[in-house]
C-alpha atoms as a PDB file:
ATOM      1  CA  UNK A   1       0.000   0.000   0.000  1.00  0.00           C
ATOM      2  CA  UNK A   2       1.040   3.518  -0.895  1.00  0.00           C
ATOM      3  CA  UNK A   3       1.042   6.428   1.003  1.00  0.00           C
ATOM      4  CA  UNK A   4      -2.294   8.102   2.397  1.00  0.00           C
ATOM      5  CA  UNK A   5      -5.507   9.288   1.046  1.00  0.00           C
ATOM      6  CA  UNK A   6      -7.483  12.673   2.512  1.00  0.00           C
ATOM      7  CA  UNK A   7     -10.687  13.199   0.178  1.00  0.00           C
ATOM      8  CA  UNK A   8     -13.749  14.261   1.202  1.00  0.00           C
ATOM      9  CA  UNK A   9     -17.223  14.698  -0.804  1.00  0.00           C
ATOM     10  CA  UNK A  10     -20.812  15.969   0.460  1.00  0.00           C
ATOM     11  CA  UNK A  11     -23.596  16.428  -1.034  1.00  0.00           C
ATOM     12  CA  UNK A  12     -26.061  18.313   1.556  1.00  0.00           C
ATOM     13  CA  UNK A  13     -28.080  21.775   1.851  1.00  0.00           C
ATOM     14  CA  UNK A  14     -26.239  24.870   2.874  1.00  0.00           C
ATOM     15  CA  UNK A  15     -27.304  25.703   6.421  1.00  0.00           C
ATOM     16  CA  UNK A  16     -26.659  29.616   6.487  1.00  0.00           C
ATOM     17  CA  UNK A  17     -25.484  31.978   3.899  1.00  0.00           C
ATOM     18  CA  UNK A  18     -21.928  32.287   2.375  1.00  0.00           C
ATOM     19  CA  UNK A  19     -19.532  34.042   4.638  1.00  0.00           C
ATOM     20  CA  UNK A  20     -17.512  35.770   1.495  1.00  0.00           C
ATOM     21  CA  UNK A  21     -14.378  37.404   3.009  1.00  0.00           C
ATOM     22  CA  UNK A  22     -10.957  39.031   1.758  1.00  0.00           C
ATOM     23  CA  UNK A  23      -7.305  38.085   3.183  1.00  0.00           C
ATOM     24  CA  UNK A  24      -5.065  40.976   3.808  1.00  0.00           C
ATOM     25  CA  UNK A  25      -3.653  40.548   0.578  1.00  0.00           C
ATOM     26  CA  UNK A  26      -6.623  40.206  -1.376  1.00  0.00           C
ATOM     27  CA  UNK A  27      -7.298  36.551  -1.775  1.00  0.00           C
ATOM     28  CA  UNK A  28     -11.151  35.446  -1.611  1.00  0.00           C
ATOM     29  CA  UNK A  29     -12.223  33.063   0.950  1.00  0.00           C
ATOM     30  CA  UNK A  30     -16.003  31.447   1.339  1.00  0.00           C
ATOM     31  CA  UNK A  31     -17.195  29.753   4.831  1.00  0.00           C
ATOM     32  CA  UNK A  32     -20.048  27.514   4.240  1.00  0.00           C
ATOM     33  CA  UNK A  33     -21.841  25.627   6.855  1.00  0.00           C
ATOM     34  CA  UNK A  34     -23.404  22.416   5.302  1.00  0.00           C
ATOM     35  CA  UNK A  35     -25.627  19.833   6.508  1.00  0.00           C
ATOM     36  CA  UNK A  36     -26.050  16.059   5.728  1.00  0.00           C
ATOM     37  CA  UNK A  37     -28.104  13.449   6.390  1.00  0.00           C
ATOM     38  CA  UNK A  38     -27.765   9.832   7.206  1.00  0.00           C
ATOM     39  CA  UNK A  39     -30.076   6.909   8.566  1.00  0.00           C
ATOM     40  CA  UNK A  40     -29.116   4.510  11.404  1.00  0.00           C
ATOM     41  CA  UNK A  41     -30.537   2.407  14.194  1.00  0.00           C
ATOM     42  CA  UNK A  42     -31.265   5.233  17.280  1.00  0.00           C
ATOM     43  CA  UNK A  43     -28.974   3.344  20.236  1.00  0.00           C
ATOM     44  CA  UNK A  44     -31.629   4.102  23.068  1.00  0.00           C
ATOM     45  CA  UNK A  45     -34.579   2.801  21.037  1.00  0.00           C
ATOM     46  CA  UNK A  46     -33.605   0.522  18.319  1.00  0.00           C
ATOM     47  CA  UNK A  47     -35.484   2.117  15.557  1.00  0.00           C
ATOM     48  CA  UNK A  48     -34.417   3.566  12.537  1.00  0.00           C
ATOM     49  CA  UNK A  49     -33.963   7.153  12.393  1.00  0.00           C
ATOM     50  CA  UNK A  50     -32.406  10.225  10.639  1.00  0.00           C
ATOM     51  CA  UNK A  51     -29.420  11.912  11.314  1.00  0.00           C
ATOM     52  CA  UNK A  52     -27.461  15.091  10.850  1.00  0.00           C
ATOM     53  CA  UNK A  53     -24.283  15.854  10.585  1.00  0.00           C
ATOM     54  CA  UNK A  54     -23.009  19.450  10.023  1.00  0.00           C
ATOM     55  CA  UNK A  55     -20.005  20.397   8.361  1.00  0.00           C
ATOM     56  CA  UNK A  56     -18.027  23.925   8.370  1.00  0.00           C
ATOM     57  CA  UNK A  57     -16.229  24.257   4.654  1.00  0.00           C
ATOM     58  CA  UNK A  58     -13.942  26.604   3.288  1.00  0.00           C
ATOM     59  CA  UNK A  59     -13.767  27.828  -0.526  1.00  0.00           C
ATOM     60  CA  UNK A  60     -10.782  29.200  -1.882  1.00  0.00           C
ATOM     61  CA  UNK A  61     -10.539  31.223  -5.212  1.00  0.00           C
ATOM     62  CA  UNK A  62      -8.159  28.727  -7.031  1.00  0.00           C
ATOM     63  CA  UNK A  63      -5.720  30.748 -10.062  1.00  0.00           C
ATOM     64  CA  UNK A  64      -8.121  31.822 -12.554  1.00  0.00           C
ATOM     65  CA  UNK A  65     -10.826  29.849 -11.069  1.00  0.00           C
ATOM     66  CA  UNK A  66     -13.007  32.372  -8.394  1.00  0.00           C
ATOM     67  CA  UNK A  67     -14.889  29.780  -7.127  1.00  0.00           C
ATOM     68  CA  UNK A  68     -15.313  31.263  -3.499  1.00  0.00           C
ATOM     69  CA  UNK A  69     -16.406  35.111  -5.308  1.00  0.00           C
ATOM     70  CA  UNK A  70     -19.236  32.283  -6.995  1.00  0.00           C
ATOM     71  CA  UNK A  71     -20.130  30.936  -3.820  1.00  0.00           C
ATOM     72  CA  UNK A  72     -20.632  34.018  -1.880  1.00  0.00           C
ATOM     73  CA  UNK A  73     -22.554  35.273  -5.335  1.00  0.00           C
ATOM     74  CA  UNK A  74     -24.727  32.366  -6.214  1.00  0.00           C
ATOM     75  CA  UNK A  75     -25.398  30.138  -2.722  1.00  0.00           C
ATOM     76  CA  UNK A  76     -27.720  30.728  -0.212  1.00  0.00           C
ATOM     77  CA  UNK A  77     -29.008  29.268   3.238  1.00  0.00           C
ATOM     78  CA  UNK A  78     -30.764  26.182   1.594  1.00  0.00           C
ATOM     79  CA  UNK A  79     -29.297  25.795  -1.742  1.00  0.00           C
ATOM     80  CA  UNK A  80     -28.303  21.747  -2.506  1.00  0.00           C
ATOM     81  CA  UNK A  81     -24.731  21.955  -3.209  1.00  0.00           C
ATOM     82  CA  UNK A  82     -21.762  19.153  -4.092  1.00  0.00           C
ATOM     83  CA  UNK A  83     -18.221  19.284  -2.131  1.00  0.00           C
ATOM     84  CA  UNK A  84     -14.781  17.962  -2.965  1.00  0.00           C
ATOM     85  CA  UNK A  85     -12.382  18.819  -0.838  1.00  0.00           C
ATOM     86  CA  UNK A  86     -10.064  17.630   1.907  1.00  0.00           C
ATOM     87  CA  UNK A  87     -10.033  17.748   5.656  1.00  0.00           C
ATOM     88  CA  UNK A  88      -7.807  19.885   7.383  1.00  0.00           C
ATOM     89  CA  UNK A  89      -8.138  20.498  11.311  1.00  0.00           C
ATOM     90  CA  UNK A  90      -6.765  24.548  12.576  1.00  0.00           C
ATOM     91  CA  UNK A  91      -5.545  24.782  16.217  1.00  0.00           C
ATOM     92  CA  UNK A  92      -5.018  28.290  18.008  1.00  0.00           C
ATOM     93  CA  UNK A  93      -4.863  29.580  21.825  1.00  0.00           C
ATOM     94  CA  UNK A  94      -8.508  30.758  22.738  1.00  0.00           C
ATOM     95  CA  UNK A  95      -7.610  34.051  24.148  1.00  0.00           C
ATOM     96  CA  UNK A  96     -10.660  33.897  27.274  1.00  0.00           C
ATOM     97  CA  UNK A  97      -9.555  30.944  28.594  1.00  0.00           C
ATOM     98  CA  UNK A  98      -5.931  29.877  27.595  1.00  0.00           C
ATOM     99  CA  UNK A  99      -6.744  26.106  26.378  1.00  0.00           C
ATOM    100  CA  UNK A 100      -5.902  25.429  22.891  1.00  0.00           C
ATOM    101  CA  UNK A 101      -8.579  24.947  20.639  1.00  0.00           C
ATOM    102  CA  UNK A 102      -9.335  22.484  17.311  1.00  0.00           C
ATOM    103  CA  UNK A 103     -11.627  22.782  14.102  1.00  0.00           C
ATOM    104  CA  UNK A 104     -11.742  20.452  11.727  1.00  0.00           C
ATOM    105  CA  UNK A 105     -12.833  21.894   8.565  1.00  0.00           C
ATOM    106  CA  UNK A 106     -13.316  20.779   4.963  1.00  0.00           C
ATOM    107  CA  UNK A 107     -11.304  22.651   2.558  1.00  0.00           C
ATOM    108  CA  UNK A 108     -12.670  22.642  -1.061  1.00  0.00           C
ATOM    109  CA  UNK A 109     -11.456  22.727  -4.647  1.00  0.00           C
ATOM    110  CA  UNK A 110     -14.626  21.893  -6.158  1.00  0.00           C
ATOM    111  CA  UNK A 111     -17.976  23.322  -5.375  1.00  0.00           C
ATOM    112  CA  UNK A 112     -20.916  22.423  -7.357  1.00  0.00           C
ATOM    113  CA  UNK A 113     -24.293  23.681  -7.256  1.00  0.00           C
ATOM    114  CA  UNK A 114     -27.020  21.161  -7.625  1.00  0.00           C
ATOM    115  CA  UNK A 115     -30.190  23.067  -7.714  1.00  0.00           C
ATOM    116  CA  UNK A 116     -31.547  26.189  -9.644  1.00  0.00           C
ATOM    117  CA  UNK A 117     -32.057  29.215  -8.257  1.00  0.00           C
ATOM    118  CA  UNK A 118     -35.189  29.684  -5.740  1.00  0.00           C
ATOM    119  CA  UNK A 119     -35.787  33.137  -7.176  1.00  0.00           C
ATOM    120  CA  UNK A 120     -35.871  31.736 -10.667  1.00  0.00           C
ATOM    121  CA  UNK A 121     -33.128  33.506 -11.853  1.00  0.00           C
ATOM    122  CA  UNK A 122     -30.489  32.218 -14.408  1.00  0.00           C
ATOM    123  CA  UNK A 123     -26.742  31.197 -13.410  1.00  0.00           C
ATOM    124  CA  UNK A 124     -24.040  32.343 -14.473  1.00  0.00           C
ATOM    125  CA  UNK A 125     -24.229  33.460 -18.252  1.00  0.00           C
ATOM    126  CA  UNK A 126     -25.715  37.300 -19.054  1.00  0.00           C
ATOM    127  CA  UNK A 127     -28.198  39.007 -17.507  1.00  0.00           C
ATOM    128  CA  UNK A 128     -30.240  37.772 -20.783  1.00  0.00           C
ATOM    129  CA  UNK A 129     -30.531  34.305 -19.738  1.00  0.00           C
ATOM    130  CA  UNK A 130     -27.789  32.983 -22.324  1.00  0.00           C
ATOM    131  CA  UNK A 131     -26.162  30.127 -20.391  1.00  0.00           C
ATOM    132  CA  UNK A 132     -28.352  29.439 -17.815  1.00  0.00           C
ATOM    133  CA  UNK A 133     -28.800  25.402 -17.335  1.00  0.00           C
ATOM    134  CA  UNK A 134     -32.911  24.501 -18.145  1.00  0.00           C
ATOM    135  CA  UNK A 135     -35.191  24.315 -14.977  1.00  0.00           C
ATOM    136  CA  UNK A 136     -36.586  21.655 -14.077  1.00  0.00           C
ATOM    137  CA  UNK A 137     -40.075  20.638 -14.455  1.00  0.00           C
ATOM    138  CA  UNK A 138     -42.385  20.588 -11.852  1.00  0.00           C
ATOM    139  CA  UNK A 139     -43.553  17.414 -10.665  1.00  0.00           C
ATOM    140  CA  UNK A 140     -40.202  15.726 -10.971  1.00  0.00           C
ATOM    141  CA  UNK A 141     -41.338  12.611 -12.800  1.00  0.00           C
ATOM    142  CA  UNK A 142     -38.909  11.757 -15.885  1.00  0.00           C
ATOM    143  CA  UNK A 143     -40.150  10.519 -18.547  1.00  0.00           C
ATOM    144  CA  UNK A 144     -37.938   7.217 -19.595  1.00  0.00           C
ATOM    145  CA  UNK A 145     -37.731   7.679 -23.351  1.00  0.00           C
ATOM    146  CA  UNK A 146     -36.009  11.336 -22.408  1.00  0.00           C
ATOM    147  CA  UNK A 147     -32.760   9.969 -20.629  1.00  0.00           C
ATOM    148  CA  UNK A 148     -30.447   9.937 -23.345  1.00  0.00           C
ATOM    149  CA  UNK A 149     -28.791   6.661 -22.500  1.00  0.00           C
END
């Protein structure tokens, strides 16, 4: 076996609204908070249950790529979204009490947006419309002979 593997991927709803900030030098970063779901047996009763798990992820602009300006532009609370990243846990000296403290964080390099806009409006593209991906109809059912595979 060689060396290690850190990759992480979500797919969950955003739980508040971007946090779009700007480093001292000018670099873009995006906080997300994200929550998933998952089903297991409940330990105290035995019966099946949902659960959620909340994550705290950070988005980078990447070179040419602005993906955290397009996060804090495009995502809101709600909004279904798809994260690649890795994990990567920050330590620092909380100043009120003197213990060190931990956070465990995923940090992205691909953010993908899984649902249209609430509001209706197109993304990305001109303000014309040109580029936006189709909506989906309402109702949800597909109609087999329209897969294209």
């Amino acid at each position: 076996m060689a060396g290690s593997l850190n990759r992480v991927m979500l797919i969950g709803r955003l739980t508040r609204d971007p946090e779009l900030r700007y480093t001292p030098s000018g670099t873009a970063v995006c906080q997300l908070g994200l929550a998933t779901n998952r089903y297991g047996q409940d330990p105290a009763s035995g019966e099946r249950r949902e659960f959620t798990d909340f994550h705290d992820v950070v988005v980078w602009n990447q070179g040419n790529r602005k993906l955290a300006e397009l996060c804090g532009q495009y995502l809101q609370k709600g909004r279904l979204v798809y994260v690649e990243g890795r994990l990567q846990t920050r330590s620092w000296d909380d100043q009120q009490s003197g213990q060190k403290r931990f956070k465990t964080e995923v940090n992205a390099n691909d953010v993908q947006f899984l649902d249209s806009r609430q509001d209706g409006a197109p993304m990305g593209g001109d303000a014309s419309g040109a580029g936006a991906r189709p909506q989906p109809v309402p109702g949800g059912d597909v109609d087999p002979d329209d897969i294209p595979f």
